[in-house]
PDB file of N, CA and C in Angstrom:
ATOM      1  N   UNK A   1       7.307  17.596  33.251  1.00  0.00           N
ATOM      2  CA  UNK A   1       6.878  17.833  31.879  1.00  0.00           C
ATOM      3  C   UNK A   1       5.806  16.809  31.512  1.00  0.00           C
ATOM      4  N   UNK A   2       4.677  17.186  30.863  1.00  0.00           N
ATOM      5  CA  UNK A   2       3.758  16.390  30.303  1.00  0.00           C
ATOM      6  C   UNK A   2       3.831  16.530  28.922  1.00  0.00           C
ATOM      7  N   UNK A   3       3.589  14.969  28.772  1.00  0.00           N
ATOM      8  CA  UNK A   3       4.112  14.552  27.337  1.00  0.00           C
ATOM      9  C   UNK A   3       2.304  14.182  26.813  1.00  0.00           C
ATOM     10  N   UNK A   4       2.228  14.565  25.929  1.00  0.00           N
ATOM     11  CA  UNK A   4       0.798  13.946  25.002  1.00  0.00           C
ATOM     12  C   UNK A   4       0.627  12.552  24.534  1.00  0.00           C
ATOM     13  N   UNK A   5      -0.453  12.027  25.074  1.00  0.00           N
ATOM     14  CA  UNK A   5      -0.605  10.692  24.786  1.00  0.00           C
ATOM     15  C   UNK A   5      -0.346  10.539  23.722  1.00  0.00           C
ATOM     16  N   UNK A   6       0.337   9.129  23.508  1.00  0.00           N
ATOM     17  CA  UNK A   6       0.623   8.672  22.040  1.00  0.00           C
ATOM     18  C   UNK A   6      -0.032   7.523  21.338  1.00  0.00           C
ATOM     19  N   UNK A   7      -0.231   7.986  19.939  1.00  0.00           N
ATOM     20  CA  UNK A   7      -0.817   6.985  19.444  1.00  0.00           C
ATOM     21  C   UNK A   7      -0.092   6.127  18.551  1.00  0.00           C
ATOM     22  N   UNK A   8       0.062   4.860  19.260  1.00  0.00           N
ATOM     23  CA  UNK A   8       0.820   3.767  19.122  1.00  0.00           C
ATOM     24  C   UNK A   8       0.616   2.911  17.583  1.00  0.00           C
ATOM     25  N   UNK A   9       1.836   2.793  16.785  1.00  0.00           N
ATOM     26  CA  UNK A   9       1.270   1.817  15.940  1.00  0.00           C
ATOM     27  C   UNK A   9       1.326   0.585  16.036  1.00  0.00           C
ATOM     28  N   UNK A  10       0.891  -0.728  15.062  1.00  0.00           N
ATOM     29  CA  UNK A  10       0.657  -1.966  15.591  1.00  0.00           C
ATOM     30  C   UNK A  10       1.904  -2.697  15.698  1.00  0.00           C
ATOM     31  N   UNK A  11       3.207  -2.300  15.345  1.00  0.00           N
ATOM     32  CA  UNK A  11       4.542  -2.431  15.815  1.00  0.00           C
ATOM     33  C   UNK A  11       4.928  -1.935  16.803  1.00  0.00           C
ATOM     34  N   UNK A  12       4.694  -0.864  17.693  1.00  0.00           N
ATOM     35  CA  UNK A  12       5.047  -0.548  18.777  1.00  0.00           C
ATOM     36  C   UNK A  12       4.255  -1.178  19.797  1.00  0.00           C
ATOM     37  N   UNK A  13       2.881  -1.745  19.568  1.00  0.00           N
ATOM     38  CA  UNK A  13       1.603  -1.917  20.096  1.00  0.00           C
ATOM     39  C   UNK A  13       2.571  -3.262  20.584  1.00  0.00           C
ATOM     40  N   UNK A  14       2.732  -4.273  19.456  1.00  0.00           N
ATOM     41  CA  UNK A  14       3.475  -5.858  19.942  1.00  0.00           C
ATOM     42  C   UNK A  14       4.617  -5.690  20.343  1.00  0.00           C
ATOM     43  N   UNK A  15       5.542  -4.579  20.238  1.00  0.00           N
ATOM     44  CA  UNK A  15       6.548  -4.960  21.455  1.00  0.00           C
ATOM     45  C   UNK A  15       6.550  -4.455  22.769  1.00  0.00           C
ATOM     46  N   UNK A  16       5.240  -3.658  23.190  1.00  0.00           N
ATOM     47  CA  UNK A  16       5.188  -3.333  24.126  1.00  0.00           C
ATOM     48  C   UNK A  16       4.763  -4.386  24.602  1.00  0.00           C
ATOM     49  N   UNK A  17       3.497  -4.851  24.176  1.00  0.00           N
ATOM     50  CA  UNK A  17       3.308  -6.580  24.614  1.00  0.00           C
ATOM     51  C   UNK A  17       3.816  -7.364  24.813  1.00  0.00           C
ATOM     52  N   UNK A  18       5.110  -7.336  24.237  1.00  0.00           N
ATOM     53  CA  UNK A  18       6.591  -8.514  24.918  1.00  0.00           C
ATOM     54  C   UNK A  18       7.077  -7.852  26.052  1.00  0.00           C
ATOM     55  N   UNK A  19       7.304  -7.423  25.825  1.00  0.00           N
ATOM     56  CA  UNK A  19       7.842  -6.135  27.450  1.00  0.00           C
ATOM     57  C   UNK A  19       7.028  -6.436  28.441  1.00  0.00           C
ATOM     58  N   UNK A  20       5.362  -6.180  28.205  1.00  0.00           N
ATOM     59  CA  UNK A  20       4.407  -6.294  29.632  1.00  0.00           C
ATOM     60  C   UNK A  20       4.404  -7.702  30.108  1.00  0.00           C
ATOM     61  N   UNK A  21       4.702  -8.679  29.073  1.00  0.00           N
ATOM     62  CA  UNK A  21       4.545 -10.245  29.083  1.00  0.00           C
ATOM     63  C   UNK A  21       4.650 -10.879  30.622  1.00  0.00           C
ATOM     64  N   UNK A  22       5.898 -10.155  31.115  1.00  0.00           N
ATOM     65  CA  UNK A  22       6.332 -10.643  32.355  1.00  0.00           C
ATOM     66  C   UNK A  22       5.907  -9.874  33.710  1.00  0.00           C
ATOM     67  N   UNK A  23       5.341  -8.630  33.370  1.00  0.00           N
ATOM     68  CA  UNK A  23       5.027  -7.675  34.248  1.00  0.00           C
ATOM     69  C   UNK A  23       4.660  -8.230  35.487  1.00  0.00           C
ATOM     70  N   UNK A  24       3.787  -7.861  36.725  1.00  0.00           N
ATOM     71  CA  UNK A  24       3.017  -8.349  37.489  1.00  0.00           C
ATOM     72  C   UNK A  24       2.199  -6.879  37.583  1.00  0.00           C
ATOM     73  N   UNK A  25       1.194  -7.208  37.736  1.00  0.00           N
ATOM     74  CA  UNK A  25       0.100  -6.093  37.986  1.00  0.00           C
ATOM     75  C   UNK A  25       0.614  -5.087  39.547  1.00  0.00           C
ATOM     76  N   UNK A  26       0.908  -4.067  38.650  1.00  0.00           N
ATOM     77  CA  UNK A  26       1.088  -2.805  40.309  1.00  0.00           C
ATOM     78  C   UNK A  26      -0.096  -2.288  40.618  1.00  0.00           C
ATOM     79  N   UNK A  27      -1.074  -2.176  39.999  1.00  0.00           N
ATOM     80  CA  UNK A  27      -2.577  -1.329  40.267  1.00  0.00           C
ATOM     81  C   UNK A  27      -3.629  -2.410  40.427  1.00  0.00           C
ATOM     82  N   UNK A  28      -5.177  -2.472  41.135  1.00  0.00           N
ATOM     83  CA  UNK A  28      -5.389  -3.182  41.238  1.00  0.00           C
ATOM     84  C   UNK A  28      -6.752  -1.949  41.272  1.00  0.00           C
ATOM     85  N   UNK A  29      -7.986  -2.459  40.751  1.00  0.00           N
ATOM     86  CA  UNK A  29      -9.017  -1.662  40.353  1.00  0.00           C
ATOM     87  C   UNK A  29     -10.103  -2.479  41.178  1.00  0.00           C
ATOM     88  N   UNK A  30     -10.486  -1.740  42.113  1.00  0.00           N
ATOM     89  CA  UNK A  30     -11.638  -2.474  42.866  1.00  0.00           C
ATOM     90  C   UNK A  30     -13.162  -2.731  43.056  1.00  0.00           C
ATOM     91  N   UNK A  31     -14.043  -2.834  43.550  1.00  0.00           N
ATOM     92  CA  UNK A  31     -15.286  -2.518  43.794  1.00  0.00           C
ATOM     93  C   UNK A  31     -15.474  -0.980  43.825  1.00  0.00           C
ATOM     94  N   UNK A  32     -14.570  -0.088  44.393  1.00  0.00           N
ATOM     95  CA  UNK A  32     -14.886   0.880  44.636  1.00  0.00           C
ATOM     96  C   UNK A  32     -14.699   1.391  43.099  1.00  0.00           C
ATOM     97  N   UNK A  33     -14.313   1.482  41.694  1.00  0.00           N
ATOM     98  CA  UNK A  33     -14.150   1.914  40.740  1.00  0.00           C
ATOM     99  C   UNK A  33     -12.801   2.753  40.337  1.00  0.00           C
ATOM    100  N   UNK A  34     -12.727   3.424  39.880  1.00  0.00           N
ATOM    101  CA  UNK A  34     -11.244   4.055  39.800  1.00  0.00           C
ATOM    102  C   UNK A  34     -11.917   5.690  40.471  1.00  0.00           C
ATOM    103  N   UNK A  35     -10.883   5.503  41.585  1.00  0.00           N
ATOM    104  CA  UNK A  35     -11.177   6.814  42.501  1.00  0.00           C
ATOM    105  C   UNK A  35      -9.773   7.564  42.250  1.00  0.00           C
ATOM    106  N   UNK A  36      -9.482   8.660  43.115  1.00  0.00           N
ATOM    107  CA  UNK A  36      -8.538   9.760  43.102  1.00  0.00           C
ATOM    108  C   UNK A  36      -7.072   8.850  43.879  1.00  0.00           C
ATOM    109  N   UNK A  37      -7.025   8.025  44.234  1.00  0.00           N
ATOM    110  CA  UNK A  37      -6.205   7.262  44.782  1.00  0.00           C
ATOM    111  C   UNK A  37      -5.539   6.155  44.134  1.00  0.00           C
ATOM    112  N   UNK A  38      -6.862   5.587  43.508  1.00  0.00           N
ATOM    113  CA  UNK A  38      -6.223   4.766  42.045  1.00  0.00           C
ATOM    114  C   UNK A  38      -5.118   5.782  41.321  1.00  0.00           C
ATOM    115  N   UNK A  39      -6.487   6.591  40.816  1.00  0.00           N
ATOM    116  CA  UNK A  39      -5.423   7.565  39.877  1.00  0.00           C
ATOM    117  C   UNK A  39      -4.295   7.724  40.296  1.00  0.00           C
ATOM    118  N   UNK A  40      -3.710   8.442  41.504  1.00  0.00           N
ATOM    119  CA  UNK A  40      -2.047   8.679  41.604  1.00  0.00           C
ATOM    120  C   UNK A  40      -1.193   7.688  41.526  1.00  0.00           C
ATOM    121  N   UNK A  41      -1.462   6.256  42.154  1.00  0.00           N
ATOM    122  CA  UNK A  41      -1.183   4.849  41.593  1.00  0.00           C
ATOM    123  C   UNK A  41      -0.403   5.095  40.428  1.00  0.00           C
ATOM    124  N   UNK A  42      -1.877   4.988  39.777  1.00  0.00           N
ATOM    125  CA  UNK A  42      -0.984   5.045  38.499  1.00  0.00           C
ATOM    126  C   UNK A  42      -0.263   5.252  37.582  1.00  0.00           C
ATOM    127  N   UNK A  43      -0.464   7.096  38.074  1.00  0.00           N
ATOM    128  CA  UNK A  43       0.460   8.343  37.767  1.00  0.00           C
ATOM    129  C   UNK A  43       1.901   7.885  38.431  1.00  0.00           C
ATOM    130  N   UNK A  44       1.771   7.468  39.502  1.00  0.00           N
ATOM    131  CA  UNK A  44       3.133   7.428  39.679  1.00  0.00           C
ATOM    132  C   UNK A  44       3.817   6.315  39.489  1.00  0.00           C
ATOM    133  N   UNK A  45       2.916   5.079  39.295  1.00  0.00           N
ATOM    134  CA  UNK A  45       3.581   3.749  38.526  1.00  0.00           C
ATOM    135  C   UNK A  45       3.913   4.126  37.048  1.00  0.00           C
ATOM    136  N   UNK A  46       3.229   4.836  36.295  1.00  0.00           N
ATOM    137  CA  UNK A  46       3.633   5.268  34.757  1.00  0.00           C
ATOM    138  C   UNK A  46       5.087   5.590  34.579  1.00  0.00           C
ATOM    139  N   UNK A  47       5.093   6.958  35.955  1.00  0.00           N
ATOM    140  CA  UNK A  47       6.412   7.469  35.965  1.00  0.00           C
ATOM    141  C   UNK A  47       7.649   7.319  36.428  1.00  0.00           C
ATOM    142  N   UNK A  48       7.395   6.216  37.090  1.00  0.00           N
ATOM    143  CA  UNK A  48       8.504   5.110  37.618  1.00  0.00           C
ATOM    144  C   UNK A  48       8.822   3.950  36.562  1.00  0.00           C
ATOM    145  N   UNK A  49       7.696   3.560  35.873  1.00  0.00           N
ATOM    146  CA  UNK A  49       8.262   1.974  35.169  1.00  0.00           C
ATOM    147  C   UNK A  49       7.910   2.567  33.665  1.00  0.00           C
ATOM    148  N   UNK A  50       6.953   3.408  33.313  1.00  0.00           N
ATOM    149  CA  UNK A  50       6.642   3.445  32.192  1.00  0.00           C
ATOM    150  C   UNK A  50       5.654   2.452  31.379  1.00  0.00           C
ATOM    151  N   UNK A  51       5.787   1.282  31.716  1.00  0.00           N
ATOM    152  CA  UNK A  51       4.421   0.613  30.962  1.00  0.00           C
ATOM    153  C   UNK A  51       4.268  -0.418  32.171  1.00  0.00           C
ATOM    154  N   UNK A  52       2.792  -0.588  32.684  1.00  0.00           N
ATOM    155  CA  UNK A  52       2.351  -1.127  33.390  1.00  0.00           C
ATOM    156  C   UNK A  52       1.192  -1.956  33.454  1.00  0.00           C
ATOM    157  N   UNK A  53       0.904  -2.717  34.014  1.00  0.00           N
ATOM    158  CA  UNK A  53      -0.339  -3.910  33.999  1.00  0.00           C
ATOM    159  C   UNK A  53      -1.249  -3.099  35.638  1.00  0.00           C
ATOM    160  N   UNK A  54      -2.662  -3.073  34.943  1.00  0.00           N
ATOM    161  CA  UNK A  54      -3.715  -3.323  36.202  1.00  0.00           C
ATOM    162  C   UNK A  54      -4.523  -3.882  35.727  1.00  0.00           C
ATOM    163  N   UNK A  55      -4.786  -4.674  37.024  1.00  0.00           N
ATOM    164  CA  UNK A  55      -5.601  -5.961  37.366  1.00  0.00           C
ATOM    165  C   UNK A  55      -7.416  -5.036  37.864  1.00  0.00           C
ATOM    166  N   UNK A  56      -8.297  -5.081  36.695  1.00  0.00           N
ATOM    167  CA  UNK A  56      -9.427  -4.507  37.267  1.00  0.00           C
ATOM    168  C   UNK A  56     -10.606  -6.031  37.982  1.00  0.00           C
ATOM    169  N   UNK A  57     -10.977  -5.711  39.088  1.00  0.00           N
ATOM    170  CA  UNK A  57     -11.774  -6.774  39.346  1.00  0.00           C
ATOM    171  C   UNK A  57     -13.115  -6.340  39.178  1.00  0.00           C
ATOM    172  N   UNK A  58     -13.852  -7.682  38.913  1.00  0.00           N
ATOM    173  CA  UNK A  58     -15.608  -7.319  37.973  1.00  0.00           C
ATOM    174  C   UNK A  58     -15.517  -8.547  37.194  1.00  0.00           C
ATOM    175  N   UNK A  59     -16.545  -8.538  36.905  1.00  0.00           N
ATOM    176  CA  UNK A  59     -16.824  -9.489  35.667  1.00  0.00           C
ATOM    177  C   UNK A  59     -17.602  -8.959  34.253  1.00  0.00           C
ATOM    178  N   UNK A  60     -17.624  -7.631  34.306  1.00  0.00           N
ATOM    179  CA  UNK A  60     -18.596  -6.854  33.070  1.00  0.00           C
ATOM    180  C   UNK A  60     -17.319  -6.198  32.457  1.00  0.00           C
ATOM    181  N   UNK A  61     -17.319  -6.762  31.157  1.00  0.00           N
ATOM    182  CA  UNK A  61     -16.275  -6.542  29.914  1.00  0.00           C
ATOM    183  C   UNK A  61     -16.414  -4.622  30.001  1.00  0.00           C
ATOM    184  N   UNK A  62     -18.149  -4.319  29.386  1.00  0.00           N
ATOM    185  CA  UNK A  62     -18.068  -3.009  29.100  1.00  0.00           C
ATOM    186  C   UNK A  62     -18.029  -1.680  30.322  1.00  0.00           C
ATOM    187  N   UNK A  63     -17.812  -2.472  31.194  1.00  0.00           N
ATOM    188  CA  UNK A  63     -17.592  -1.624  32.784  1.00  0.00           C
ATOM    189  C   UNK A  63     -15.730  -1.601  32.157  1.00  0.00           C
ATOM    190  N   UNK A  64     -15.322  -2.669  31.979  1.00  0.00           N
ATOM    191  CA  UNK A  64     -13.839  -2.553  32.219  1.00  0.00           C
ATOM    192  C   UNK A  64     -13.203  -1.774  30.591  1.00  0.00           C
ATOM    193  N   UNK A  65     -14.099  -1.924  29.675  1.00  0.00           N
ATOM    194  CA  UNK A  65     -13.821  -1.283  28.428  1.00  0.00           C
ATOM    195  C   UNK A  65     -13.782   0.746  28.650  1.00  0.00           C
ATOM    196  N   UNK A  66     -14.131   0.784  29.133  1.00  0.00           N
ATOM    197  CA  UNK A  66     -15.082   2.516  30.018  1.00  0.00           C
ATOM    198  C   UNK A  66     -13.978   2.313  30.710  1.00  0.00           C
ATOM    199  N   UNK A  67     -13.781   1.511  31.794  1.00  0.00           N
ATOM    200  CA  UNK A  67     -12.521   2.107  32.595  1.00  0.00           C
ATOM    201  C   UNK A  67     -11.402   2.372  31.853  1.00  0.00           C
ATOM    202  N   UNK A  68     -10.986   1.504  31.007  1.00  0.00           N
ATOM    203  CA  UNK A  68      -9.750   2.180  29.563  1.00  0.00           C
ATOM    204  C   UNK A  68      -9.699   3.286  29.671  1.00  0.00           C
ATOM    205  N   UNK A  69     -10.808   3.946  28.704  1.00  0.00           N
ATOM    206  CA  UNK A  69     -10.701   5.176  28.380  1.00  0.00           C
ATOM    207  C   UNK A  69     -10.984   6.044  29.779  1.00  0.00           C
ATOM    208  N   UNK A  70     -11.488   5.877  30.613  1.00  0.00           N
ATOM    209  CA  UNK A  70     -11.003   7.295  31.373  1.00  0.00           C
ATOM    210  C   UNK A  70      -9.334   6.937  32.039  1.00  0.00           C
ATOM    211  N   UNK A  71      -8.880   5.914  31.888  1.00  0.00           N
ATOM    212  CA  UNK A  71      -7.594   5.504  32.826  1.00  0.00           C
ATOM    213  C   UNK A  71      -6.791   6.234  31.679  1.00  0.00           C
ATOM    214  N   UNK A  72      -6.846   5.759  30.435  1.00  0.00           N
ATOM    215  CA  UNK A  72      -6.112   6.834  29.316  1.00  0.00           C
ATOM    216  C   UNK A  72      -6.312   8.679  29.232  1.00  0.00           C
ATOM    217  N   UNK A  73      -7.910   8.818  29.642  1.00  0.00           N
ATOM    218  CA  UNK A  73      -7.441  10.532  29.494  1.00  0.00           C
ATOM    219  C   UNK A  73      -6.975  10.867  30.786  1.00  0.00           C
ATOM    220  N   UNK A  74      -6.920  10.382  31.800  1.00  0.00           N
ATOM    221  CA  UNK A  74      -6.742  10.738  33.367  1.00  0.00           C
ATOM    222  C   UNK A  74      -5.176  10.520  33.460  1.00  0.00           C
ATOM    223  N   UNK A  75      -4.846   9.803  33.100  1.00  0.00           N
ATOM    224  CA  UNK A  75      -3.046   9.528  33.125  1.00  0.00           C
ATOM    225  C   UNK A  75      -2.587   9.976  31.914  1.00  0.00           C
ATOM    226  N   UNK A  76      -3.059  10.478  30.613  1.00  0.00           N
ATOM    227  CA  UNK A  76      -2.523  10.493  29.392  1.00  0.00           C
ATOM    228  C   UNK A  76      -1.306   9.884  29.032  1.00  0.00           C
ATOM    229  N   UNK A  77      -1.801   8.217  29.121  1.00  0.00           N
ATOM    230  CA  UNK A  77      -1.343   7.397  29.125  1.00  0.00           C
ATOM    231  C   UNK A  77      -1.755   6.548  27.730  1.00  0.00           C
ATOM    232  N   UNK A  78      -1.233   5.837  26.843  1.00  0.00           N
ATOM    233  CA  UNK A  78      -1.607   4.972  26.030  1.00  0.00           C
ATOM    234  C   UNK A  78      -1.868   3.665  26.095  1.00  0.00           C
ATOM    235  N   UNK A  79      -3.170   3.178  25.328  1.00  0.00           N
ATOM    236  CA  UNK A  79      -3.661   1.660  25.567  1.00  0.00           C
ATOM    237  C   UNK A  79      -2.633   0.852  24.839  1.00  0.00           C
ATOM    238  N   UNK A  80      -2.423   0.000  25.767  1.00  0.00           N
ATOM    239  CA  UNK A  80      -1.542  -1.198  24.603  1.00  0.00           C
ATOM    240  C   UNK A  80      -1.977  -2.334  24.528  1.00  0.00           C
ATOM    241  N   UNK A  81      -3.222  -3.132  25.960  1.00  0.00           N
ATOM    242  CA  UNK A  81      -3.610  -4.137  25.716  1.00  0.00           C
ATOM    243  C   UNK A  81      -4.492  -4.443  26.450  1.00  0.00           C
ATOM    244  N   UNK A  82      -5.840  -5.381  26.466  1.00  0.00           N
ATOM    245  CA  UNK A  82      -6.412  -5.508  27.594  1.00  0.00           C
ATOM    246  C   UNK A  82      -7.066  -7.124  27.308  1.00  0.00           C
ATOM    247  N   UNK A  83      -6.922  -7.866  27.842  1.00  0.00           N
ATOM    248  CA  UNK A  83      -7.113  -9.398  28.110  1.00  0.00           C
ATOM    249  C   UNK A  83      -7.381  -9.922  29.261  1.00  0.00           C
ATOM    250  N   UNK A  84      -8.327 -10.327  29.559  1.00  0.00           N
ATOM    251  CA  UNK A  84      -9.918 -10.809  30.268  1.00  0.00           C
ATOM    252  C   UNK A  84      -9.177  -9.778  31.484  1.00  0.00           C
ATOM    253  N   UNK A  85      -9.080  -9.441  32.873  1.00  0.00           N
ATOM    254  CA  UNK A  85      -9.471  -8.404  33.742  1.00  0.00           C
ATOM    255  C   UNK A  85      -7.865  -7.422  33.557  1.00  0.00           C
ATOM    256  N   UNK A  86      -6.972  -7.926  32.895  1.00  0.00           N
ATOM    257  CA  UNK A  86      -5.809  -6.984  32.698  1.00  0.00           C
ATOM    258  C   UNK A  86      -5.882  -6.086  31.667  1.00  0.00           C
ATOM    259  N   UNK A  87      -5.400  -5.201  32.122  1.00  0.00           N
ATOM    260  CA  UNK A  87      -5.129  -3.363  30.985  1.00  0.00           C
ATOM    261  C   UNK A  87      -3.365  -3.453  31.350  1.00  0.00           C
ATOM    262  N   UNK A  88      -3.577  -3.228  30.168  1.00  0.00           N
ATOM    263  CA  UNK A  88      -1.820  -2.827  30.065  1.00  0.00           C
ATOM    264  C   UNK A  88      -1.631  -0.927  29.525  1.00  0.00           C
ATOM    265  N   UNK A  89      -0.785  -0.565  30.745  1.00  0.00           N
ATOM    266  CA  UNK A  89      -0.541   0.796  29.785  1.00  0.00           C
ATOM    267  C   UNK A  89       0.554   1.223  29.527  1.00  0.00           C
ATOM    268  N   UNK A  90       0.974   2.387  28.922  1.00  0.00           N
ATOM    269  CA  UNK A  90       2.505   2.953  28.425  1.00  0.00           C
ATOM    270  C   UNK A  90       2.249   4.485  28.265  1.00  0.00           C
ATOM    271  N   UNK A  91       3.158   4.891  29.130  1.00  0.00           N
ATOM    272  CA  UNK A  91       3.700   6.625  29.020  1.00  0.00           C
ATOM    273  C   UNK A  91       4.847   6.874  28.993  1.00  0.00           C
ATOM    274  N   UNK A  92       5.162   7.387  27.807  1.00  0.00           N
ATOM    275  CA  UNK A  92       6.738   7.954  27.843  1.00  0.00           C
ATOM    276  C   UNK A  92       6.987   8.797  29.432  1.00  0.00           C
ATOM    277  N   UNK A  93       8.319   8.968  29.992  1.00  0.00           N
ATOM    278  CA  UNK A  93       8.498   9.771  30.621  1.00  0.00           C
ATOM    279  C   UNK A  93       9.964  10.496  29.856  1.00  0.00           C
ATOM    280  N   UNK A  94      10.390  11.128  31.184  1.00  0.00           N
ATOM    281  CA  UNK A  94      11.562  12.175  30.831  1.00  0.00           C
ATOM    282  C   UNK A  94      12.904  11.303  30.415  1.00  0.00           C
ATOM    283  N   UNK A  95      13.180  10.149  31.685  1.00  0.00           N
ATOM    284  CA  UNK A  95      14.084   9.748  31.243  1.00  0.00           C
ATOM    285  C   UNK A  95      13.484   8.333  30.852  1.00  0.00           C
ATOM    286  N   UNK A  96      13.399   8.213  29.629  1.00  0.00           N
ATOM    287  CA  UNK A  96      12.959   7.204  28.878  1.00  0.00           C
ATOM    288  C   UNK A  96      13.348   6.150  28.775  1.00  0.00           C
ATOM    289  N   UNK A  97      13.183   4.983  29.058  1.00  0.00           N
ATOM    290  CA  UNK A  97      13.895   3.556  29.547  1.00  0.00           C
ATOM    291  C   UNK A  97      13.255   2.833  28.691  1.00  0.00           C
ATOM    292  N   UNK A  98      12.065   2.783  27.922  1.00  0.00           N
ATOM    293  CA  UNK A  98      11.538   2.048  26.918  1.00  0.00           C
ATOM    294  C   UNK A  98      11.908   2.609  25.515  1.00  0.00           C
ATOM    295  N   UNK A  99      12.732   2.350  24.325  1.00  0.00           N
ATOM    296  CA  UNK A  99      12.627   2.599  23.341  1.00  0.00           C
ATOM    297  C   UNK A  99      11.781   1.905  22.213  1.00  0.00           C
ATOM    298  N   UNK A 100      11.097   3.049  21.964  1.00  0.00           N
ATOM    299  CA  UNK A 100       9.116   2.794  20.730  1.00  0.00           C
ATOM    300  C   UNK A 100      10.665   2.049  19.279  1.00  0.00           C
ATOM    301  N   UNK A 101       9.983   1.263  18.834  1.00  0.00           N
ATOM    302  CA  UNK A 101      10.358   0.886  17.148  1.00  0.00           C
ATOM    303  C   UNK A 101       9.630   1.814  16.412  1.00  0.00           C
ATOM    304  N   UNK A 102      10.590   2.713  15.467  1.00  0.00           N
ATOM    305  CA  UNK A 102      10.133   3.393  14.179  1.00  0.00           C
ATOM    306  C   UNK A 102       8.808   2.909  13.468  1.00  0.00           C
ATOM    307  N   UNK A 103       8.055   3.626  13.042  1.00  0.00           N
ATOM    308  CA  UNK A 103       7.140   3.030  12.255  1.00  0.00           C
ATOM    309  C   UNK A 103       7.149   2.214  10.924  1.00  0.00           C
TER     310      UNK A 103
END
């Protein structure tokens, strides 16, 4: 089942940020850019852990700002954070192990 990206409010936004706090990066974004191999990565890290850290390497902010958004419509996945080469993301799945705070 595919669930529609969600748009997070700034209470769900900071406790997902306590949650990723400890993460370690499962994806790792390379020279080569985000290819078809990244992508399942991440598809299938989403759907195993639900919110996840990748580590993009580069040094150009608006290269890694652009990678966001296609890593969000390609996984329909939600942004929760991104601080100097880390993206943090979050997708509900089926059996849901993260519970969102009410708005």
């Amino acid at each position: 089942m595919v669930y529609p990206m969600l748009e997070l409010t700034v209470k769900q936004r900071q406790y997902l940020k306590g949650l990723a706090h400890d993460l370690q990066p499962v994806v790792m974004i390379g020279n080569n850019g985000v290819t078809e191999n990244v992508l399942k990565e991440i598809d299938n890290s989403l759907t195993a852990h639900e919110l996840i850290k990748i580590r993009v390497l580069g040094d150009d902010r608006l290269a890694r700002e652009a990678i966001i958004e296609d890593l969000c419509a390609a996984a329909n996945a939600s942004f929760v954070q991104h601080i100097g080469k880390l993206i943090v993301l979050y997708r509900a799945s089926e059996k849901a192990r993260i519970v969102l705070p009410k708005i």
